[in-house]
PDB file of N, CA and C in Angstrom:
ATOM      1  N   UNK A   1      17.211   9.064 -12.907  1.00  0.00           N
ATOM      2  CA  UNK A   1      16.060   9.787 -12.414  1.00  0.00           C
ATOM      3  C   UNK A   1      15.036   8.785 -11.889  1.00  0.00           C
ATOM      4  N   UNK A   2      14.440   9.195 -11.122  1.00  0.00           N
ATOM      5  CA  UNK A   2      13.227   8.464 -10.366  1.00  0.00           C
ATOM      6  C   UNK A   2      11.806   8.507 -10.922  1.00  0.00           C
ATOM      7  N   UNK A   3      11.505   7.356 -11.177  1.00  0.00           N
ATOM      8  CA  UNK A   3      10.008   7.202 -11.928  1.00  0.00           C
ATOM      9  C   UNK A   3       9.038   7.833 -10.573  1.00  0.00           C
ATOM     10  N   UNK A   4       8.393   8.467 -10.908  1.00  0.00           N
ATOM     11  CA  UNK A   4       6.961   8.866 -10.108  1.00  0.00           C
ATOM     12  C   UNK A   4       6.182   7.713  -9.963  1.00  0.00           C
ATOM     13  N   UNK A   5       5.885   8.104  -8.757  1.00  0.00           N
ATOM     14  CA  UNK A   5       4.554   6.841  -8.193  1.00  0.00           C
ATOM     15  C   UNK A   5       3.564   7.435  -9.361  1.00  0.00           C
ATOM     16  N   UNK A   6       2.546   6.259  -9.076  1.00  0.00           N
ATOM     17  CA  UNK A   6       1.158   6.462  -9.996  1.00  0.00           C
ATOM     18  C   UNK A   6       0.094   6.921  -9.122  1.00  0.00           C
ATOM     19  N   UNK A   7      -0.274   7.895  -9.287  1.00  0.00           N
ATOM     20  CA  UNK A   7      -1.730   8.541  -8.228  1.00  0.00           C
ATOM     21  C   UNK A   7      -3.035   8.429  -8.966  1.00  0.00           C
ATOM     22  N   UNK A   8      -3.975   7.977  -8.681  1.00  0.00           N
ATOM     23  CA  UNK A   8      -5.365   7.488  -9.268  1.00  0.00           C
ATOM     24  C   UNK A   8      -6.241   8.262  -8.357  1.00  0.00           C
ATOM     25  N   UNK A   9      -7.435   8.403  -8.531  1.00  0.00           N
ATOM     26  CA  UNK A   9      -8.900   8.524  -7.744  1.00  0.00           C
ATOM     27  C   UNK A   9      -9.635   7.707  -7.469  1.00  0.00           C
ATOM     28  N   UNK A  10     -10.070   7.470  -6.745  1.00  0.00           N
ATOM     29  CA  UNK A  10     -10.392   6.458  -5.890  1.00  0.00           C
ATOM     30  C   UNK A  10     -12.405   7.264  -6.507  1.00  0.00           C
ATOM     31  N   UNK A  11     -13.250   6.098  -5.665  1.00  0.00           N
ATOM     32  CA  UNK A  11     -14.539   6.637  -6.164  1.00  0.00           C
ATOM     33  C   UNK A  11     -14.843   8.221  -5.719  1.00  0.00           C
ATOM     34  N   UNK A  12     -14.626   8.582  -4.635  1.00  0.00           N
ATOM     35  CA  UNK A  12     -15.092   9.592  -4.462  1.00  0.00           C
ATOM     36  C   UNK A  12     -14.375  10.853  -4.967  1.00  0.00           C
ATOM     37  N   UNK A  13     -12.968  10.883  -5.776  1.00  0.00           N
ATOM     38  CA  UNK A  13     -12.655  11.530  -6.278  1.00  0.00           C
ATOM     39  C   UNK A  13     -11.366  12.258  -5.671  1.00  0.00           C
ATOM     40  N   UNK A  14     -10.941  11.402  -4.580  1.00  0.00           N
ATOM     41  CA  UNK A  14      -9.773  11.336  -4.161  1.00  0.00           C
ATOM     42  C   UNK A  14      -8.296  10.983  -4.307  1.00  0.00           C
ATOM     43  N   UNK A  15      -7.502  11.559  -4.067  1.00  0.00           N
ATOM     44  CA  UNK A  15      -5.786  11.109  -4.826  1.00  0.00           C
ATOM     45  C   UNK A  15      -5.537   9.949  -3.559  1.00  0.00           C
ATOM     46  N   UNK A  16      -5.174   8.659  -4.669  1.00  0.00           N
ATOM     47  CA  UNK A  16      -4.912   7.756  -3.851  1.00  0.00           C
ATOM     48  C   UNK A  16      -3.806   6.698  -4.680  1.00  0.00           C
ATOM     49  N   UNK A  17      -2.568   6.488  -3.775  1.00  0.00           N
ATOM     50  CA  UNK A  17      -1.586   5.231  -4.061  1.00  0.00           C
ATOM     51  C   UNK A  17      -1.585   4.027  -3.835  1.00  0.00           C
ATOM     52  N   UNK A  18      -0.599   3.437  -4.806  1.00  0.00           N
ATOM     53  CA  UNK A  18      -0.113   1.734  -3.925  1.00  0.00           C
ATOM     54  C   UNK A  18       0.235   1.839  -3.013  1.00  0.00           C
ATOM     55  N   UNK A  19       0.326   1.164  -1.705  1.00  0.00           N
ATOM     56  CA  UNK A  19       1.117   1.330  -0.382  1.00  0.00           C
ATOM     57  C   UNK A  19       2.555   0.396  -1.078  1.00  0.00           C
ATOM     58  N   UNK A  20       2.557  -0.726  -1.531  1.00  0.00           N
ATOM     59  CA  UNK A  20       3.544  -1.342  -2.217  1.00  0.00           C
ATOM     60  C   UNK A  20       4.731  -0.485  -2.839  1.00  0.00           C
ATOM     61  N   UNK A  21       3.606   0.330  -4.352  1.00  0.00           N
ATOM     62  CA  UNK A  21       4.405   1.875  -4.976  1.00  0.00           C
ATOM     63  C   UNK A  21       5.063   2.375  -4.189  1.00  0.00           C
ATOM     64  N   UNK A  22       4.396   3.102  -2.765  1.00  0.00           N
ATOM     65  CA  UNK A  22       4.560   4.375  -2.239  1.00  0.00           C
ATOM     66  C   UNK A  22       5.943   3.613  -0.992  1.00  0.00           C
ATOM     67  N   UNK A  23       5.709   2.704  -0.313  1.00  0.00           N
ATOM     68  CA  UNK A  23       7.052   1.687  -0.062  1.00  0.00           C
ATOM     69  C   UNK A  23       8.302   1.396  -0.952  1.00  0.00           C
ATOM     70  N   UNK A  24       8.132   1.353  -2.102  1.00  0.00           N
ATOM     71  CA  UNK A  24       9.541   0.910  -2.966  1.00  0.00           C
ATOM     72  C   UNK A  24      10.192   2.548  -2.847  1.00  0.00           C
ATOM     73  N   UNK A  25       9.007   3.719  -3.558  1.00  0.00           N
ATOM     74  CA  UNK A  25       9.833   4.452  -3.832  1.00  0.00           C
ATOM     75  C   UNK A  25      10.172   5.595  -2.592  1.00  0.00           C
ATOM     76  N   UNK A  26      10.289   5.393  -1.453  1.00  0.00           N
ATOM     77  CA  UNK A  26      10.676   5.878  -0.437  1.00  0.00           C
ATOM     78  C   UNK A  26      11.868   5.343  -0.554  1.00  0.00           C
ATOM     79  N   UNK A  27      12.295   4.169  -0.821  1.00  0.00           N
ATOM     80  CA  UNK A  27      13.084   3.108  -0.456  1.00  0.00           C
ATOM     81  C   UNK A  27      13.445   2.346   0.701  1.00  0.00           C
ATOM     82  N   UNK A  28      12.171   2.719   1.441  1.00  0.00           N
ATOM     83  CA  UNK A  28      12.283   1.852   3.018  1.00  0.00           C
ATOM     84  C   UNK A  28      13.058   1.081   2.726  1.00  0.00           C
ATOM     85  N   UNK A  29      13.439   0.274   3.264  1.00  0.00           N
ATOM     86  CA  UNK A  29      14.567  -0.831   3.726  1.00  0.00           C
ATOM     87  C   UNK A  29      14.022  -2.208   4.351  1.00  0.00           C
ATOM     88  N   UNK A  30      12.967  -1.660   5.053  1.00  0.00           N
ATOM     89  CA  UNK A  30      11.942  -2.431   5.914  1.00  0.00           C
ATOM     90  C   UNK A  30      10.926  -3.695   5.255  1.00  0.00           C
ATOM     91  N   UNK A  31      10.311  -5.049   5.220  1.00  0.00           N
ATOM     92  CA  UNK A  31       9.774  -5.153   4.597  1.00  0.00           C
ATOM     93  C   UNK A  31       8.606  -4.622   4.591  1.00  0.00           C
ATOM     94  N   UNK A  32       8.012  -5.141   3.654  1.00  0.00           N
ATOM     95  CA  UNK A  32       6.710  -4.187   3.734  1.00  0.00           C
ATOM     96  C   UNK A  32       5.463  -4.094   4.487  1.00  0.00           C
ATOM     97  N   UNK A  33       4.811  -5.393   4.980  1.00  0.00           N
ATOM     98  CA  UNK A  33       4.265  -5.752   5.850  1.00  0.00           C
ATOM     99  C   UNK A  33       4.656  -5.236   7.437  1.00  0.00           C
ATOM    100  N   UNK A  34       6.131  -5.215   7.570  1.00  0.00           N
ATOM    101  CA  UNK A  34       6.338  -4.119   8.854  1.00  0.00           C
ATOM    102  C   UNK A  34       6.393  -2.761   8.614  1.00  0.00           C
ATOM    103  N   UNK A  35       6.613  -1.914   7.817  1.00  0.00           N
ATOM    104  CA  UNK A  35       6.459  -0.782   7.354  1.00  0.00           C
ATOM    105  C   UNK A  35       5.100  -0.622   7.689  1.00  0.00           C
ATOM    106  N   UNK A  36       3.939  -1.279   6.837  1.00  0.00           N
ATOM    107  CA  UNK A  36       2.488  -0.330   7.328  1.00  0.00           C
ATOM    108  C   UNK A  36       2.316  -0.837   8.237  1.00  0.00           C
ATOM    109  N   UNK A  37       2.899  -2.266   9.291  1.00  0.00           N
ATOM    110  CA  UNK A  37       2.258  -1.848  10.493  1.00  0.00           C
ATOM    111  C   UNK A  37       2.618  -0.979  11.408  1.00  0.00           C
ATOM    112  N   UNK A  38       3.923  -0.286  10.849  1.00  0.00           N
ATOM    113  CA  UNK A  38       4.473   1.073  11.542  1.00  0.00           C
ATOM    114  C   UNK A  38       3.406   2.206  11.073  1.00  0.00           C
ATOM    115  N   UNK A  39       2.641   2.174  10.184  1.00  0.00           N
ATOM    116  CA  UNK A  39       1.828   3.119  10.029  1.00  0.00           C
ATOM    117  C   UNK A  39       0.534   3.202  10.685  1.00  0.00           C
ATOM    118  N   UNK A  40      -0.032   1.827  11.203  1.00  0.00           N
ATOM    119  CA  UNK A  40      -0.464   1.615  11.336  1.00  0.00           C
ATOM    120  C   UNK A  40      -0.814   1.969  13.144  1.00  0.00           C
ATOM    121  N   UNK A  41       0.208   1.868  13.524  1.00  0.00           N
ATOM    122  CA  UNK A  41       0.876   1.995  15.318  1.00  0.00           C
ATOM    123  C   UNK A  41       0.726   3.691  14.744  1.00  0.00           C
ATOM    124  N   UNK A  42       1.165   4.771  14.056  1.00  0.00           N
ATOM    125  CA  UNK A  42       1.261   5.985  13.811  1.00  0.00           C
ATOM    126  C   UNK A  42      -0.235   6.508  13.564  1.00  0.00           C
ATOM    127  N   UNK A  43      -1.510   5.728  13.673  1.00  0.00           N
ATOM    128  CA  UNK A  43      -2.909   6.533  13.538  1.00  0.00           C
ATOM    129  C   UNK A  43      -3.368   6.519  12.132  1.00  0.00           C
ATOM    130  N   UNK A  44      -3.354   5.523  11.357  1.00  0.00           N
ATOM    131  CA  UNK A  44      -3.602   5.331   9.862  1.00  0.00           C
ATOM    132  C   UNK A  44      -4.950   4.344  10.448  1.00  0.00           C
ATOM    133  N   UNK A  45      -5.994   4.477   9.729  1.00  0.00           N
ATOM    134  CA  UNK A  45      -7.028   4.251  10.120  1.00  0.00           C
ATOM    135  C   UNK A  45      -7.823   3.247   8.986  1.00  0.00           C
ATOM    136  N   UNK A  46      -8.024   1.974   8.806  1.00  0.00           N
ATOM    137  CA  UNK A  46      -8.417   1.014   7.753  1.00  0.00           C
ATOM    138  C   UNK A  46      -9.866   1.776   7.103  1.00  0.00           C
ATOM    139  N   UNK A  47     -10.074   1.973   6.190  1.00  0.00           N
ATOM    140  CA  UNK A  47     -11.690   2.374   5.522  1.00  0.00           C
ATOM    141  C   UNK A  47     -11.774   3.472   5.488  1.00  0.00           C
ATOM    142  N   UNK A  48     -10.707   4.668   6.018  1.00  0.00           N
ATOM    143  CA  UNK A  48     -10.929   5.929   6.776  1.00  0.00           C
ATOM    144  C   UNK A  48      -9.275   6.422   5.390  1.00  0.00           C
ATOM    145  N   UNK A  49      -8.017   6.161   6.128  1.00  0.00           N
ATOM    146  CA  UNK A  49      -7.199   6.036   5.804  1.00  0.00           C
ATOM    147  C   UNK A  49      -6.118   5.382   4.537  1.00  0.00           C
ATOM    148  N   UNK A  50      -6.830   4.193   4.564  1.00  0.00           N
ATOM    149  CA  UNK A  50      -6.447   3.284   3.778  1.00  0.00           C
ATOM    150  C   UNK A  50      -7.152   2.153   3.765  1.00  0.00           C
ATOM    151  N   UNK A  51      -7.368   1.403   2.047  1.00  0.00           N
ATOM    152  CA  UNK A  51      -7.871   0.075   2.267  1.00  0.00           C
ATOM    153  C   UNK A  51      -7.238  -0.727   1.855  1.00  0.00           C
ATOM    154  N   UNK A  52      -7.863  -2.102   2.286  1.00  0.00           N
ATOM    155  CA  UNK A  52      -6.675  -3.483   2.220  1.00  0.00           C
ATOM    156  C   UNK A  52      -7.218  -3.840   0.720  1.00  0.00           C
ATOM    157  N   UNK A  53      -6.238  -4.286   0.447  1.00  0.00           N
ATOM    158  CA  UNK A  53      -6.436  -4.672  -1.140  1.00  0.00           C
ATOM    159  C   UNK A  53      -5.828  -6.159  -1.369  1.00  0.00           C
ATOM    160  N   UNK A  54      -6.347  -7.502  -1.378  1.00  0.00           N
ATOM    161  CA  UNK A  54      -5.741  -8.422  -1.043  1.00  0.00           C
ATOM    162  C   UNK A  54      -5.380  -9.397  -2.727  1.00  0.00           C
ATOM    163  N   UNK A  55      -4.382  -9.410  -2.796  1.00  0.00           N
ATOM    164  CA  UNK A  55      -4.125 -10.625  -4.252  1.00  0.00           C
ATOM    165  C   UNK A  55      -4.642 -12.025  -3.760  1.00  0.00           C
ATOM    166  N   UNK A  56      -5.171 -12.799  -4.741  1.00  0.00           N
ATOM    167  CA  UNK A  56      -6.349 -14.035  -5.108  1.00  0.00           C
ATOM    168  C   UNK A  56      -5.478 -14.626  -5.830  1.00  0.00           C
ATOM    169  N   UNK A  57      -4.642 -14.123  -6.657  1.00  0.00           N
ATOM    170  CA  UNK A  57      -3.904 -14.512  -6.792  1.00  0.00           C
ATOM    171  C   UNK A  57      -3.127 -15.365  -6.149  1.00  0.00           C
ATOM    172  N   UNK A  58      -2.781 -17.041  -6.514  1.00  0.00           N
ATOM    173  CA  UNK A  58      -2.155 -18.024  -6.124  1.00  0.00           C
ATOM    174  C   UNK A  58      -0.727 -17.812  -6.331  1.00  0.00           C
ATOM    175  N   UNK A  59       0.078 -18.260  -4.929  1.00  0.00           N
ATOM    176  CA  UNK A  59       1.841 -18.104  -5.465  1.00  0.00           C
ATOM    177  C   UNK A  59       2.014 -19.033  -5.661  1.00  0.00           C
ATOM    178  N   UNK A  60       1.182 -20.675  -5.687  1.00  0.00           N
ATOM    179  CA  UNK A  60       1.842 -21.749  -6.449  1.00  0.00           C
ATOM    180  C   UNK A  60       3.425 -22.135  -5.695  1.00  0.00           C
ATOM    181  N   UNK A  61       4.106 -21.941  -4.628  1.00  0.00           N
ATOM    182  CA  UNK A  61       4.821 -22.473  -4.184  1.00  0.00           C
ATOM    183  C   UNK A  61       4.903 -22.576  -2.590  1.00  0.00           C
ATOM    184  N   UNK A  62       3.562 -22.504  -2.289  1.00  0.00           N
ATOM    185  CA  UNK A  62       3.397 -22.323  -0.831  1.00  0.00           C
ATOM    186  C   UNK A  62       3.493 -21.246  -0.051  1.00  0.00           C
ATOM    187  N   UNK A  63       3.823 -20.260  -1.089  1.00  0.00           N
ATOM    188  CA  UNK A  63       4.275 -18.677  -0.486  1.00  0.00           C
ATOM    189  C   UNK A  63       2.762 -18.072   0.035  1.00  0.00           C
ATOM    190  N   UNK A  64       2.844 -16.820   0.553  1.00  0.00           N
ATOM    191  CA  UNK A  64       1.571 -16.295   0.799  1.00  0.00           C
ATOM    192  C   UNK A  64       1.556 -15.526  -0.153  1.00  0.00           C
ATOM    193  N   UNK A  65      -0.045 -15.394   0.012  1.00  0.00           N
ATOM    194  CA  UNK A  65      -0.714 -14.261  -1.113  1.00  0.00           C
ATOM    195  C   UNK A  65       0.052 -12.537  -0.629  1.00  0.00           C
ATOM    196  N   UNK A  66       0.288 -11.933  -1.630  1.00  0.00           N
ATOM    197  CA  UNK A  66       0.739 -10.544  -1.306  1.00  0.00           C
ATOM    198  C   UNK A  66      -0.645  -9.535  -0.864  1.00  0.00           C
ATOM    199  N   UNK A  67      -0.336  -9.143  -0.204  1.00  0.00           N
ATOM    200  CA  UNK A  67      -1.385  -7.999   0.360  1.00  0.00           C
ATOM    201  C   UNK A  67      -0.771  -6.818   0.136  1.00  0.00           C
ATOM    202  N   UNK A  68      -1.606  -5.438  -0.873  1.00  0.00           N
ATOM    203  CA  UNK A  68      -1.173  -4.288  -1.055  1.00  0.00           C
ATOM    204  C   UNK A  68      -2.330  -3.495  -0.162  1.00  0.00           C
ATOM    205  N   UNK A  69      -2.298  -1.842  -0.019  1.00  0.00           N
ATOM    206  CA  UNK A  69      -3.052  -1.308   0.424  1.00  0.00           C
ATOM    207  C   UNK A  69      -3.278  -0.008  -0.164  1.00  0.00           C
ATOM    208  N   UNK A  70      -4.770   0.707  -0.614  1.00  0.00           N
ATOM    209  CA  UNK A  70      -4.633   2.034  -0.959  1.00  0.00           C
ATOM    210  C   UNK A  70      -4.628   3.007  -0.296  1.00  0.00           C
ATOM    211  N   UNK A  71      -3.778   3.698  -0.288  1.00  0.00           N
ATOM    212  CA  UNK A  71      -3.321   5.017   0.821  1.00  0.00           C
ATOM    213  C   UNK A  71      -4.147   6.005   0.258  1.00  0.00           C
ATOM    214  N   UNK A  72      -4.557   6.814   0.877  1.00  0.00           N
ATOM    215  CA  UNK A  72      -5.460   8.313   0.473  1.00  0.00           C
ATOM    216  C   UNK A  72      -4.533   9.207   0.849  1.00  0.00           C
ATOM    217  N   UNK A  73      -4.350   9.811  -0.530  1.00  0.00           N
ATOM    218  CA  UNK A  73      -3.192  11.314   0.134  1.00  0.00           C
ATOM    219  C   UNK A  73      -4.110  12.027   0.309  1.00  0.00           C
ATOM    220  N   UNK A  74      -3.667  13.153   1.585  1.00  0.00           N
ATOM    221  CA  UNK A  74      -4.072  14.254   2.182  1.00  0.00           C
ATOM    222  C   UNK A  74      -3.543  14.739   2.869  1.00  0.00           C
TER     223      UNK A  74
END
């Protein structure tokens, strides 16, 4: 069986996901970084739509930092 994404509220009291979450459990295929910029080309709108949520997190091997995003369902 398939674990459910996690849906939270955001401040204003809105249902909102991981874009990361909401990517695995589709099971795109795609990585992920091209995936939302396919959403992105589709009218998904930054501040409106979704916000960038960036890890500070160090990868310590030269890798890049992961970037997730919160999606607003509606």
């Amino acid at each position: 069986m398939n674990e459910l994404i996690n849906v939270t509220l955001n401040d204003n009291h809105e249902p909102v996901v991981s874009g990361r979450q909401l990517h695995e459990a589709l099971g795109v295929k795609t990585k992920y970084a091209d995936w939302f910029n396919r959403m992105i080309e589709y009218g998904f709108t930054e501040n409106q739509d979704f916000l960038l949520l960036k890890n500070e997190q160090q990868t310590g091997r030269g890798g890049h930092n992961k970037v997730d995003h919160i999606i607003k369902l509606d």
